[in-house]
Protein backbone atom coordinates (compact mmCIF):
# COMPACT_ATOMS: atom_id res chain seq x y z
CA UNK A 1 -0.94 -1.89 -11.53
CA UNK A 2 1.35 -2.00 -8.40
CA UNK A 3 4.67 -2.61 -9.07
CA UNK A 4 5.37 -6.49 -6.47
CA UNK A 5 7.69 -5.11 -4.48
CA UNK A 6 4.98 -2.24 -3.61
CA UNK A 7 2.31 -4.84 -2.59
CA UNK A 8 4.57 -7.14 -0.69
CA UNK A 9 5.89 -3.92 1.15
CA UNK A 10 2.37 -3.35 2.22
CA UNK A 11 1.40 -4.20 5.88
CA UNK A 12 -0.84 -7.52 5.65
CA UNK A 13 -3.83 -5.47 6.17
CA UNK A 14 -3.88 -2.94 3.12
CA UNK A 15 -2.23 -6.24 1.13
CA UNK A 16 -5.36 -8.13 1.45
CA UNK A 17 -7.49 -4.79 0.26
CA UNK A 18 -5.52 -4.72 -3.49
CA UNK A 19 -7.56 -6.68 -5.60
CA UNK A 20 -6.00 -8.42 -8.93
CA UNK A 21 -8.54 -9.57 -11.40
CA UNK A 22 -8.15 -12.61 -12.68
CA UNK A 23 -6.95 -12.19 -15.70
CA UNK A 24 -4.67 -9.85 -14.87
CA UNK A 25 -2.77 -12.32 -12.66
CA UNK A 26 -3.20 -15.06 -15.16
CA UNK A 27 -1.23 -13.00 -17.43
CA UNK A 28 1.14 -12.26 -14.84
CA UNK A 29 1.32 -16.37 -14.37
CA UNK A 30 1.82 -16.48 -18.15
CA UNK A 31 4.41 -14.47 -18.42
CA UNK A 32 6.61 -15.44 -15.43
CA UNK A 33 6.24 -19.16 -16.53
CA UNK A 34 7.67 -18.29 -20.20
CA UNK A 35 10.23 -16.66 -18.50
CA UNK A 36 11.29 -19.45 -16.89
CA UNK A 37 11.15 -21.23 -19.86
CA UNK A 38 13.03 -19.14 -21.17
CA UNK A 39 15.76 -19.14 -18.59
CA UNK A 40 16.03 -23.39 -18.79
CA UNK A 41 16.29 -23.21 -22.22
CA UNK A 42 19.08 -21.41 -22.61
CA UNK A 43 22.20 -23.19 -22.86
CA UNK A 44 24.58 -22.50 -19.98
CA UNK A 45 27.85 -20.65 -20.43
């Protein structure tokens, strides 16, 4: 898979032309929202 900085580096045109499955960006979605969670559970310093 290509790294995000990759794919948003790509002109629109060749950005439109890499397709994610589903599932691989519901993973993706999965992980960035736990994550966050994550992140706002933690107590601050």
């Amino acid at each position: 898979m290509l790294r995000l900085e990759e794919s948003f580096a790509a002109p629109k045109s060749s950005r439109k032309a890499i397709a994610l499955d589903e599932p691989t960006i519901d993973a993706l979605a999965d992980r960035i929202a736990a994550s966050l969670d994550d992140k706002t559970k933690r107590p601050k310093k």
